[in-house]
Structure formats: structure tokens, C-alpha cells
Protein backbone atom coordinates (compact mmCIF):
# COMPACT_ATOMS: atom_id res chain seq x y z
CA UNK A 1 -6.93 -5.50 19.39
CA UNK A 2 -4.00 -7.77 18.12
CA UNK A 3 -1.91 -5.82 15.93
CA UNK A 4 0.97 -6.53 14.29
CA UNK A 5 3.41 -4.04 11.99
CA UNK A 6 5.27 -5.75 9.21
CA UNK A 7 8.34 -3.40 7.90
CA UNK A 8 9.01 -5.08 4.45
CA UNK A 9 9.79 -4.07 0.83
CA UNK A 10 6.13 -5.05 -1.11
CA UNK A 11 6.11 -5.25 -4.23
CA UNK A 12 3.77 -7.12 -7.22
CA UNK A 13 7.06 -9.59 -8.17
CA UNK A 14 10.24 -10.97 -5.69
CA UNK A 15 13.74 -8.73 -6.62
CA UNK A 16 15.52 -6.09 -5.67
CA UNK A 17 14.76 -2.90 -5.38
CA UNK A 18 16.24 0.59 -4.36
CA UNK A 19 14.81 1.76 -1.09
CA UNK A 20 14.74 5.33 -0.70
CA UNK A 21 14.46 6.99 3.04
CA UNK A 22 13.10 10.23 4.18
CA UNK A 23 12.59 11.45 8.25
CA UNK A 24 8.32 10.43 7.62
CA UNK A 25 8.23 8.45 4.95
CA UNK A 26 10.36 5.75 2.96
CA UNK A 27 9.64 4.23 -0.14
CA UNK A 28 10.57 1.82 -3.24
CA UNK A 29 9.42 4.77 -5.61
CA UNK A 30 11.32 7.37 -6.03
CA UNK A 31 10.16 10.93 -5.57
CA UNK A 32 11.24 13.31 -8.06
CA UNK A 33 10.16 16.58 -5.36
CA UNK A 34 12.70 15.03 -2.77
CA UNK A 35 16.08 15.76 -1.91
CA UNK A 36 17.19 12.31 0.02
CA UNK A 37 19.62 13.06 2.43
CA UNK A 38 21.34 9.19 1.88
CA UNK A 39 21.95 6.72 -0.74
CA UNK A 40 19.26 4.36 -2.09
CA UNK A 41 19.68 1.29 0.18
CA UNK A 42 19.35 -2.44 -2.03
CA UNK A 43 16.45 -4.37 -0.59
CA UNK A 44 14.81 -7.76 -1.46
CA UNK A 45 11.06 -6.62 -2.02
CA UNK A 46 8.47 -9.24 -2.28
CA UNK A 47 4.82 -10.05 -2.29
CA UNK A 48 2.97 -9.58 0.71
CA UNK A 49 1.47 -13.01 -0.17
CA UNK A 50 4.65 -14.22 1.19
CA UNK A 51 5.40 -12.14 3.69
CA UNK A 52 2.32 -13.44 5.43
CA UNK A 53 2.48 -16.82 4.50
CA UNK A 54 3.47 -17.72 8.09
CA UNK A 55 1.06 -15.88 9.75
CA UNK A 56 -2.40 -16.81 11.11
CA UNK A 57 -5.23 -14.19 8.21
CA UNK A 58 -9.08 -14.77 9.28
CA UNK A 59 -11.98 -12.74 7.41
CA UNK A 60 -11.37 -10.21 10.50
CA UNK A 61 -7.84 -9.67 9.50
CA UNK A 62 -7.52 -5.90 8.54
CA UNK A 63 -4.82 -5.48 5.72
CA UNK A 64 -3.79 -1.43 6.01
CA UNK A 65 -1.14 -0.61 2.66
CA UNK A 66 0.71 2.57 3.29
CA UNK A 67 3.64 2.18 1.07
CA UNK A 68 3.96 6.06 -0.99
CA UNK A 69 3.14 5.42 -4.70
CA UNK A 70 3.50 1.74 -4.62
CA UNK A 71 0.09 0.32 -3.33
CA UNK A 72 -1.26 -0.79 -6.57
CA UNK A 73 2.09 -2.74 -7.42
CA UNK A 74 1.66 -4.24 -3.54
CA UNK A 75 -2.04 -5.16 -3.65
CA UNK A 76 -1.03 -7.12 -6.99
CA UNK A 77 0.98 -9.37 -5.01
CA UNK A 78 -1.73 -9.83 -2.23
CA UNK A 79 -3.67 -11.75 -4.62
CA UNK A 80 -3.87 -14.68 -2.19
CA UNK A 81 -4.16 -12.71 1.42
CA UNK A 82 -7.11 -10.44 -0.48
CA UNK A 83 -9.28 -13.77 -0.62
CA UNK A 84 -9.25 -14.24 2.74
CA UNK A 85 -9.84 -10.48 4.59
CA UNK A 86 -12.90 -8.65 4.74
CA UNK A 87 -11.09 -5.33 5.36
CA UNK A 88 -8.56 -3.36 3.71
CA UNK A 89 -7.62 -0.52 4.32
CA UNK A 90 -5.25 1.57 1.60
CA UNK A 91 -3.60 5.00 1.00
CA UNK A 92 -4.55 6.45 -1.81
CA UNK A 93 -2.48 9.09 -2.95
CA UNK A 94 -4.04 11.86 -5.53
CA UNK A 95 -1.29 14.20 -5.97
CA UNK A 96 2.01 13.90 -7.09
CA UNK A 97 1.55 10.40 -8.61
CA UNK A 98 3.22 9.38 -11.37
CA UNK A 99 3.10 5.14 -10.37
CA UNK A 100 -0.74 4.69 -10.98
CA UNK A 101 -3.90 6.39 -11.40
CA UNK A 102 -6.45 6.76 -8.48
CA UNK A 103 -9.01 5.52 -10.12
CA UNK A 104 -6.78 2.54 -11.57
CA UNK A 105 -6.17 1.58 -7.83
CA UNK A 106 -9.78 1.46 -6.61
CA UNK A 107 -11.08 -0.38 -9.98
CA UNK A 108 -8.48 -3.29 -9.13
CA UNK A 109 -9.50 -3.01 -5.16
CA UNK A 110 -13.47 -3.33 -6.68
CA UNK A 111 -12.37 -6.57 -8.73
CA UNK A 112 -10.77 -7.91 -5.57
CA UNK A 113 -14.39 -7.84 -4.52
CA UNK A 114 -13.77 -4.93 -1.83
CA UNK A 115 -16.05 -1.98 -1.79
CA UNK A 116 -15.37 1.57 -0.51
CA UNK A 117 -16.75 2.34 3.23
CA UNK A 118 -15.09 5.08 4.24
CA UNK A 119 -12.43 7.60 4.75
CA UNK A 120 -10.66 7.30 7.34
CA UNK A 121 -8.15 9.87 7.23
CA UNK A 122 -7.10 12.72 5.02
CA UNK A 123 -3.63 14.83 3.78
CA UNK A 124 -3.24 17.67 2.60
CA UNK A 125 -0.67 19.43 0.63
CA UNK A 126 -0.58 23.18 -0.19
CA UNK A 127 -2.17 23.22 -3.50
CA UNK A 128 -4.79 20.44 -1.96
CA UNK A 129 -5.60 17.16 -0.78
CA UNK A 130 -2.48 15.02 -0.83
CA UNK A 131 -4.19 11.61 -0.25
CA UNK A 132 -6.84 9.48 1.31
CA UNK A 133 -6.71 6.68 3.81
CA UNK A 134 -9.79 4.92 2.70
CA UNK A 135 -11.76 1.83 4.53
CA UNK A 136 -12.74 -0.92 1.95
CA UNK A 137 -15.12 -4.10 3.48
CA UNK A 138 -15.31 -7.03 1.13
CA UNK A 139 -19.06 -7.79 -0.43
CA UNK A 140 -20.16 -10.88 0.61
């Protein structure tokens, strides 16, 4: 397999943004649960549609959007890249959400013409499942 990891600031618009770091996970959105141990960093966020315009996106390309509380602003800016994949794979978070509702996220995933697959992976938190890492193939 031909992977590649892109560590970027996505985000539905170009501008900056605070970028808030933790040991396992970093993030745009702020986490009101969280004591950060640093400052908000300034970073220029923008759409993955442009953050992959250089790079070579078949039907086989698999898009995977990990990005705590912020996929639905993210896959808003793929709008371009989403035409193109067959599979997408995105974390979606249940608990502790404040940035979009589940359901929300996989109604604008099923308009992209993407349906759900499978779940790949699972998190839990103490009062429950945390989030889902969920498969989505396009309909053809």
C-alpha cells in the first residue's frame, strides 16, 4: 500500500486558527474537559481541497479524517477531492461534541454520495462509547 500522512490545519474556509496540543491528540477545537499544558499555537488552516491539489487522487484513493470535533467543518472543504474517491473513511465522535451532531455529519457524508460500510474501529470513554472510525464506499 502507498500511504501518505498529511499533518495540516483542515478546515471548511482558508484563515487562521488556534491550534491546541495535547500528548494523543491535537486539534483546531477547543476542548472545554482539557487542561492544555501550552499556549494555543496560530496556524494557517485550509481546505483539504488544497492541500491535495498537488497530489495524484484516483477512485482508489482512501481519504481517512481524524481531526477531534472538526470533521464536518473539514469534509466541507473536500468538496472537490470527495468527487473523485470511492472511500472515506471518518471519525465520528458521539460524546463530548459540541462542533456538530453525529447524525449532521453522516447526512452530509450521504449527500456526498458515500454510504456507510463499516466500523472500523471503536473508543470508549467511561460513561460509553467515545467515537467511531467508520468505513464509507461511494455508490456508484
Amino acid at each position: 500500500y502507498k500511504g501518505k500522512l498529511f499533518k495540516f490545519a483542515a478546515h471548511n474556509k482558508s484563515e487562521l486558527k488556534k491550534f491546541y496540543m495535547l500528548d494523543v491528540s491535537s486539534s483546531i477545537i477547543k476542548r472545554k474537559n482539557i487542561r492544555y499544558k501550552h499556549k494555543p499555537i496560530i496556524v494557517k488552516a485550509e481546505k483539504i481541497d488544497i492541500i491535495l491539489k498537488n497530489e495524484k487522487i484516483t477512485k482508489n484513493t482512501l481519504l481517512k479524517i481524524d481531526t477531534e470535533g472538526n470533521e464536518l467543518n473539514v469534509l466541507k472543504g473536500a468538496s472537490k477531492i470527495l468527487k473523485k474517491i470511492n472511500f472515506l473513511v471518518v471519525e465520528v465522535r458521539l460524546k463530548n461534541i459540541k462542533t456538530y451532531n453525529p447524525n449532521e455529519l453522516i447526512a452530509f457524508i450521504y449527500k456526498k454520495n458515500f454510504i456507510w460500510d463499516s466500523i472500523i474501529e471503536t473508543g470508549y470513554a467511561r460513561n460509553g462509547m467515545s467515537y467511531m472510525d467508520i468505513l464509507f464506499k461511494k455508490i456508484n
